[in-house]
Protein backbone atom coordinates (compact mmCIF):
# COMPACT_ATOMS: atom_id res chain seq x y z
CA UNK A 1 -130.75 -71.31 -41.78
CA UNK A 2 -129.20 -74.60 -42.20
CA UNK A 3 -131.14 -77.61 -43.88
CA UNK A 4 -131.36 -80.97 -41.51
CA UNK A 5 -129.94 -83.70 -43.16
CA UNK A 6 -131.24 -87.34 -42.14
CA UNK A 7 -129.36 -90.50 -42.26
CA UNK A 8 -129.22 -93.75 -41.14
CA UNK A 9 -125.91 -95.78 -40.23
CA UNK A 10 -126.09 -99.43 -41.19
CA UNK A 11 -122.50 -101.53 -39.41
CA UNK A 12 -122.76 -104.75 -37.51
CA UNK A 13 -119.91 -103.27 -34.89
CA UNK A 14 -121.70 -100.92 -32.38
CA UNK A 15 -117.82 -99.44 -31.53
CA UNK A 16 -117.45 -98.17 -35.17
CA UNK A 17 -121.39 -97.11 -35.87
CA UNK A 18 -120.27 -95.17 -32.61
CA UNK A 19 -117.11 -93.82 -34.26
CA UNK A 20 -118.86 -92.77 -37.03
CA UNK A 21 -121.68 -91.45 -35.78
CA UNK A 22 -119.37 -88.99 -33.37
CA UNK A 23 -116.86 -87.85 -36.19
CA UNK A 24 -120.19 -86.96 -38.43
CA UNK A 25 -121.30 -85.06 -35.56
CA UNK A 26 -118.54 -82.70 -35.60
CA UNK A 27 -117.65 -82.92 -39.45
CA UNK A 28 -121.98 -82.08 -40.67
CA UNK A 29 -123.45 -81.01 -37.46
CA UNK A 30 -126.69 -80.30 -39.15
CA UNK A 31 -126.44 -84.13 -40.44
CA UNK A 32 -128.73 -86.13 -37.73
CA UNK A 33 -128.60 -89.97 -37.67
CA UNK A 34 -132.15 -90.81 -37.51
CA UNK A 35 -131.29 -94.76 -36.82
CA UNK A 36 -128.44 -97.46 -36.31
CA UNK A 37 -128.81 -100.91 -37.79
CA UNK A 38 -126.59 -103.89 -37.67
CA UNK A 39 -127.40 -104.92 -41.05
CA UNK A 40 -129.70 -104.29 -44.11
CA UNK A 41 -132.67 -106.41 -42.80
CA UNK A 42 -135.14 -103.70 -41.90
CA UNK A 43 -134.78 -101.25 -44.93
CA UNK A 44 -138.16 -100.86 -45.84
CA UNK A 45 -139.55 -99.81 -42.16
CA UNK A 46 -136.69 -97.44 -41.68
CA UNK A 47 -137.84 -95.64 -44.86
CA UNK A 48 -141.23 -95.86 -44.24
CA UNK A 49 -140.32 -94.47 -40.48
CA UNK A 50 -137.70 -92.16 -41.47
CA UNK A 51 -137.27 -91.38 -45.74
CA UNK A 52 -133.99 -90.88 -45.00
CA UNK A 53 -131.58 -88.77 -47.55
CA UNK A 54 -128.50 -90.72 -46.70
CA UNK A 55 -127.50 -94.07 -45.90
CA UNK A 56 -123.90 -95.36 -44.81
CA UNK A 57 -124.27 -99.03 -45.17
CA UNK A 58 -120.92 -101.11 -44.14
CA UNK A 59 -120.46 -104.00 -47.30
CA UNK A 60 -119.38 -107.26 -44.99
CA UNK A 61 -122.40 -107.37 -42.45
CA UNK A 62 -124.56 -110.58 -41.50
CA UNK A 63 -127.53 -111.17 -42.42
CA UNK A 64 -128.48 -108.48 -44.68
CA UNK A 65 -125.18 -106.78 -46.21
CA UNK A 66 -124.55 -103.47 -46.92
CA UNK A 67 -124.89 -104.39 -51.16
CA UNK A 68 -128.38 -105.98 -51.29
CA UNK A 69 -129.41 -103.42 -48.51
CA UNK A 70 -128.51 -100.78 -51.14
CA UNK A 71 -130.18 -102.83 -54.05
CA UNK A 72 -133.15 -102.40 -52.03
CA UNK A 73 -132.96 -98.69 -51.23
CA UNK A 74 -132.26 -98.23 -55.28
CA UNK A 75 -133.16 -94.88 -56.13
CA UNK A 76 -134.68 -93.47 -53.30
CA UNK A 77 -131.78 -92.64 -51.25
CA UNK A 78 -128.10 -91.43 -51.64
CA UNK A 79 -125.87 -94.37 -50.51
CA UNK A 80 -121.98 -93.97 -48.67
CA UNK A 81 -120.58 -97.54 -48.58
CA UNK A 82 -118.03 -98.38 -45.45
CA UNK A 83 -115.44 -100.61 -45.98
CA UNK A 84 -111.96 -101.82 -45.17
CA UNK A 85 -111.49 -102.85 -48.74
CA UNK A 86 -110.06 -100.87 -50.79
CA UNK A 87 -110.63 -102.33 -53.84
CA UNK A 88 -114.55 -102.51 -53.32
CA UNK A 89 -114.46 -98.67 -52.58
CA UNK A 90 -112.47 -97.52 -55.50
CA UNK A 91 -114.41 -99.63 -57.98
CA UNK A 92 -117.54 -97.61 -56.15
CA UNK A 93 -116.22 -94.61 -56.11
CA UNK A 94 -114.99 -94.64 -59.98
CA UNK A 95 -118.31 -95.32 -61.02
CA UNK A 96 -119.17 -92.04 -60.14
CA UNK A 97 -122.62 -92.63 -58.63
CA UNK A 98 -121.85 -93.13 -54.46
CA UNK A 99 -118.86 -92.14 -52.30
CA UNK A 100 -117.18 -94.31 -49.87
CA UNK A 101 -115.56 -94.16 -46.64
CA UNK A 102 -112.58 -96.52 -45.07
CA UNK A 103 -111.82 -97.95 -42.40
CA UNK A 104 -110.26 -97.52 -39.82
CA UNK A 105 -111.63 -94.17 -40.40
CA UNK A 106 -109.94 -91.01 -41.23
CA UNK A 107 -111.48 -87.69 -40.50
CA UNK A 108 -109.59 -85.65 -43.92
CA UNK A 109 -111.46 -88.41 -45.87
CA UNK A 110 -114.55 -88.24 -44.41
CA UNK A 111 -114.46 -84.50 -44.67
CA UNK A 112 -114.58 -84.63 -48.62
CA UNK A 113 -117.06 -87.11 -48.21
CA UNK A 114 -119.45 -85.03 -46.46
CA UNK A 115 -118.26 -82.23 -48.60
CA UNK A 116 -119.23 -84.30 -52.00
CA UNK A 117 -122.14 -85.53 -50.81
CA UNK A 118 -123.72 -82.00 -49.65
CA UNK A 119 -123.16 -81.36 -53.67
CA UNK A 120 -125.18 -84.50 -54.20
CA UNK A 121 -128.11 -83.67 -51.94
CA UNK A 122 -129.65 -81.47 -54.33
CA UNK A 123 -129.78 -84.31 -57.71
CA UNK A 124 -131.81 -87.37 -56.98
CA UNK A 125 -130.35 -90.33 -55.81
CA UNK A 126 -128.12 -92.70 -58.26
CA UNK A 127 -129.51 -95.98 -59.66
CA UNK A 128 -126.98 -98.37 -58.43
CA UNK A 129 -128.68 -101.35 -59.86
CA UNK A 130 -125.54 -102.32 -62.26
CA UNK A 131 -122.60 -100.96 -60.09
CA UNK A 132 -124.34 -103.54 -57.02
CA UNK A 133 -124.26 -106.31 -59.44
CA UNK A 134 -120.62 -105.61 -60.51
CA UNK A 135 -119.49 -105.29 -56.64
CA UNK A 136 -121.55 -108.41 -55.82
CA UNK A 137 -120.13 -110.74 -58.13
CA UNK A 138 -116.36 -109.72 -56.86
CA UNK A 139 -117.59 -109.97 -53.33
CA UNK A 140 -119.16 -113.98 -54.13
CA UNK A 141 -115.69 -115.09 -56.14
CA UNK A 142 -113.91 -117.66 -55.30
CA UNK A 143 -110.49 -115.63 -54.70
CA UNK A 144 -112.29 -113.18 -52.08
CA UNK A 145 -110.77 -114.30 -48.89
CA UNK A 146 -110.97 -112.37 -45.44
CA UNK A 147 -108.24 -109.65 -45.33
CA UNK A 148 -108.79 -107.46 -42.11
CA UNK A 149 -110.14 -108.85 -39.09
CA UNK A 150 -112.71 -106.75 -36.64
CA UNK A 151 -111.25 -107.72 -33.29
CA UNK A 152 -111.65 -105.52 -29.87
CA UNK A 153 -109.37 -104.18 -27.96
CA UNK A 154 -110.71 -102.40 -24.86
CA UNK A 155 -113.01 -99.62 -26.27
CA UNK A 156 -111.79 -99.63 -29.09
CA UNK A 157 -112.46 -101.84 -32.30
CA UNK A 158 -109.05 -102.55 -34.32
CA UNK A 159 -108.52 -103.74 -37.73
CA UNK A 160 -106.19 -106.47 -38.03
CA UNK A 161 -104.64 -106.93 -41.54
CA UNK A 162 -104.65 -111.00 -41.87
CA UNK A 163 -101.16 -111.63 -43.06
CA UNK A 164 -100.24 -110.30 -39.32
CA UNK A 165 -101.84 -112.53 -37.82
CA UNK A 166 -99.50 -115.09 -36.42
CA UNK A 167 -102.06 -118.12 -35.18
CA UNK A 168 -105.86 -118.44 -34.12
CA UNK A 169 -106.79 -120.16 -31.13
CA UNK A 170 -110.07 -120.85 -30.23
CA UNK A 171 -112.03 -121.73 -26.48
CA UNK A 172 -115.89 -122.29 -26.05
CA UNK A 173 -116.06 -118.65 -26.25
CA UNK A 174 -113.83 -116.48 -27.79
CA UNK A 175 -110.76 -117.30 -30.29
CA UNK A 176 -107.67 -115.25 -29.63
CA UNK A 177 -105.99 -113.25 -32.89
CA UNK A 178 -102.28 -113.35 -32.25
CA UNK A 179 -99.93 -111.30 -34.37
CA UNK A 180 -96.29 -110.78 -33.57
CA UNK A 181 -96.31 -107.91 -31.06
CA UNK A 182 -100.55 -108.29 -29.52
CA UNK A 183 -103.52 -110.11 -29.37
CA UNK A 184 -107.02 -109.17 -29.66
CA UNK A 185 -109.99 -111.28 -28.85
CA UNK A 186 -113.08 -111.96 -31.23
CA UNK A 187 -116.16 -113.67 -30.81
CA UNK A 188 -115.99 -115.98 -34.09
CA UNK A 189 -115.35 -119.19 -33.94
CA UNK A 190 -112.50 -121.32 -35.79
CA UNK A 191 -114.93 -123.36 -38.22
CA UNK A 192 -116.09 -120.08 -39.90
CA UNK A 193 -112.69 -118.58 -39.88
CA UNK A 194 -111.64 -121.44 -41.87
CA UNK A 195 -114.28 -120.92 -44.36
CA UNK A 196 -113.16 -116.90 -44.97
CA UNK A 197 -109.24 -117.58 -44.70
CA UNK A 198 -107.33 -118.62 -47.55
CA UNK A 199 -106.18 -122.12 -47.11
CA UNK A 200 -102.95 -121.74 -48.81
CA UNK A 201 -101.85 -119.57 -46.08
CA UNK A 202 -103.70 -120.43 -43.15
CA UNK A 203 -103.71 -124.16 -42.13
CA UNK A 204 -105.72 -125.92 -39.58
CA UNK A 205 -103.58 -128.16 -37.28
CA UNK A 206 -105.97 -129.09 -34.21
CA UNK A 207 -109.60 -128.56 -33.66
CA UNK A 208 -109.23 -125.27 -32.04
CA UNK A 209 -105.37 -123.59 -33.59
CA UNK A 210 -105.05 -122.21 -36.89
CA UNK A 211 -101.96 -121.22 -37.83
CA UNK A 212 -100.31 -118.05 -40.58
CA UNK A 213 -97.40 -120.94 -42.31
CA UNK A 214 -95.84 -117.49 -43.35
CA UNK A 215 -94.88 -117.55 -39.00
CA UNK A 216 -93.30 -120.88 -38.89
CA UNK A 217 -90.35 -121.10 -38.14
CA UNK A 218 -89.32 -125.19 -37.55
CA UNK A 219 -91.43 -128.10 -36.91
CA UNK A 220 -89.96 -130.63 -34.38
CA UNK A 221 -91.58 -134.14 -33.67
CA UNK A 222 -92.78 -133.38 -29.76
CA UNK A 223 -93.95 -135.57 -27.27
CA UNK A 224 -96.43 -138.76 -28.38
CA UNK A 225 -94.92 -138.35 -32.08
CA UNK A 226 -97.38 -135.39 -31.81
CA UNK A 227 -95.85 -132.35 -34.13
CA UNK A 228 -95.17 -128.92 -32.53
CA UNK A 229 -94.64 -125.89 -34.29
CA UNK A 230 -92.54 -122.90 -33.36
CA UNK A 231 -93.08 -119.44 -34.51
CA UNK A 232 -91.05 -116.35 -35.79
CA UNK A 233 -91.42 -113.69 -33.23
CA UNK A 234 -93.71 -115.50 -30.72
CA UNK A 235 -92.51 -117.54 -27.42
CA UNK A 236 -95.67 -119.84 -27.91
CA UNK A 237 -95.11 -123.69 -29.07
CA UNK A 238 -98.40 -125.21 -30.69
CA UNK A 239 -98.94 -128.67 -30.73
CA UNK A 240 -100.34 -130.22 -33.96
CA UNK A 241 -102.70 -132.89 -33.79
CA UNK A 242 -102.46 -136.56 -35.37
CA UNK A 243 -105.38 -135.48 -37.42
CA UNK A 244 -103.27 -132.65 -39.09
CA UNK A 245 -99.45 -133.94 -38.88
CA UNK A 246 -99.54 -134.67 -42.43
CA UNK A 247 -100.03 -131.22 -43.43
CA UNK A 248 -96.11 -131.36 -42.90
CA UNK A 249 -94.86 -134.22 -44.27
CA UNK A 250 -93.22 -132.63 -47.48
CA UNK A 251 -91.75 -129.99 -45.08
């Protein structure tokens, strides 16, 4: 008979908990998620509630992220860290002591995933005191910028590489992430964009547009000696505010 495995999925993106949660299902069907989180905050209940063998715990999540939640599981529970960067996984997985899994997610990975970590089930759980500190000290530099943005697109939850990304526009809502050929919608707004972009690359020109400088194609004076920018590849002109047209006086 077949051993039940327990685990817990830890992502602050219900779409891809759900996408993980259904690809496990067929990949380790005697693997049952026990419990969803959105981030770390409630570790200690879910153990006491659950001792769970396995956690996948997603790095980047708010609040409580996926590296101090697994500083606080420390030994008592084999970790998987999810991530859409790659260097934060490979680092991981060299260490030797947890596996990782990408996103977007690919089913041939995740299959020697579940495959390693079946090995693993039977040895205790790694001390991943040092290899957290290591990952969280490249996570808090000052050259870690935002390089894939979580944006939905009907059911579905894509990952937008940031170079793409042509402009950011922002209403009270949502801001719109345009690339060259879409646009996806998310719910963050332009002020904390700004503090995860790099600013060499991505330049604030009115309270609510950011735009990529890699798109620009000309800047014309426009109407009110306001500035207007035109992009590669997009129809769209954006007007620059007086608060921002001296971003491109040396241009």
């Amino acid at each position: 008979m077949n051993t039940r495995v327990s685990a817990v999925i830890a992502d602050d993106e219900p779409l891809l908990r759900a996408q993980l949660r259904s690809r496990l299902s067929r990949l380790w069907p005697e693997l049952d998620v026990v419990q969803e989180m959105e981030n770390g905050r409630d570790i200690e209940g879910v153990i006491a509630r659950h001792a769970p063998a396995l956690f996948f715990l997603d790095i980047h999540m708010p609040g409580v992220n996926g590296l101090e939640a697994a500083r606080a599981i420390g030994g008592r529970a084999h970790v998987v860290f999810v991530t859409a960067f790659d260097q934060y996984a490979v680092e991981a997985f060299e260490q030797g002591a947890i596996d990782y899994v990408l996103k977007p997610f690919n089913e041939e990975r995740l299959q020697l995933t579940c495959g390693r970590l079946k090995e693993r089930l039977s040895e205790r759980p790694a001390q991943l005191e040092a290899l957290v500190e290591t990952l969280a000290a490249r996570l808090a530099g000052p050259g870690d910028k935002l390089k894939w943005i979580k944006a939905s697109v009907g059911s579905n939850v894509r990952l937008i590489p940031v170079e793409e990304v042509v402009f950011f526009q922002s209403d009270e809502k949502y801001t719109r992430v345009v690339t060259a050929d879409s646009e996806a919608l998310i719910r963050k707004p332009i002020r904390e964009l700004l503090d995860e972009l790099d600013p060499d690359r991505f330049w604030q020109i009115h309270r609510a547009t950011i735009v990529n400088v890699d798109h620009i194609a000309a800047v014309r004076r426009g109407l009110k000696d306001q500035a207007e920018v035109s992009l590669k590849g997009r129809p769209e002109t954006l007007v620059v505010s007086r608060a921002f047209t001296h971003l491109f006086k040396q241009m």
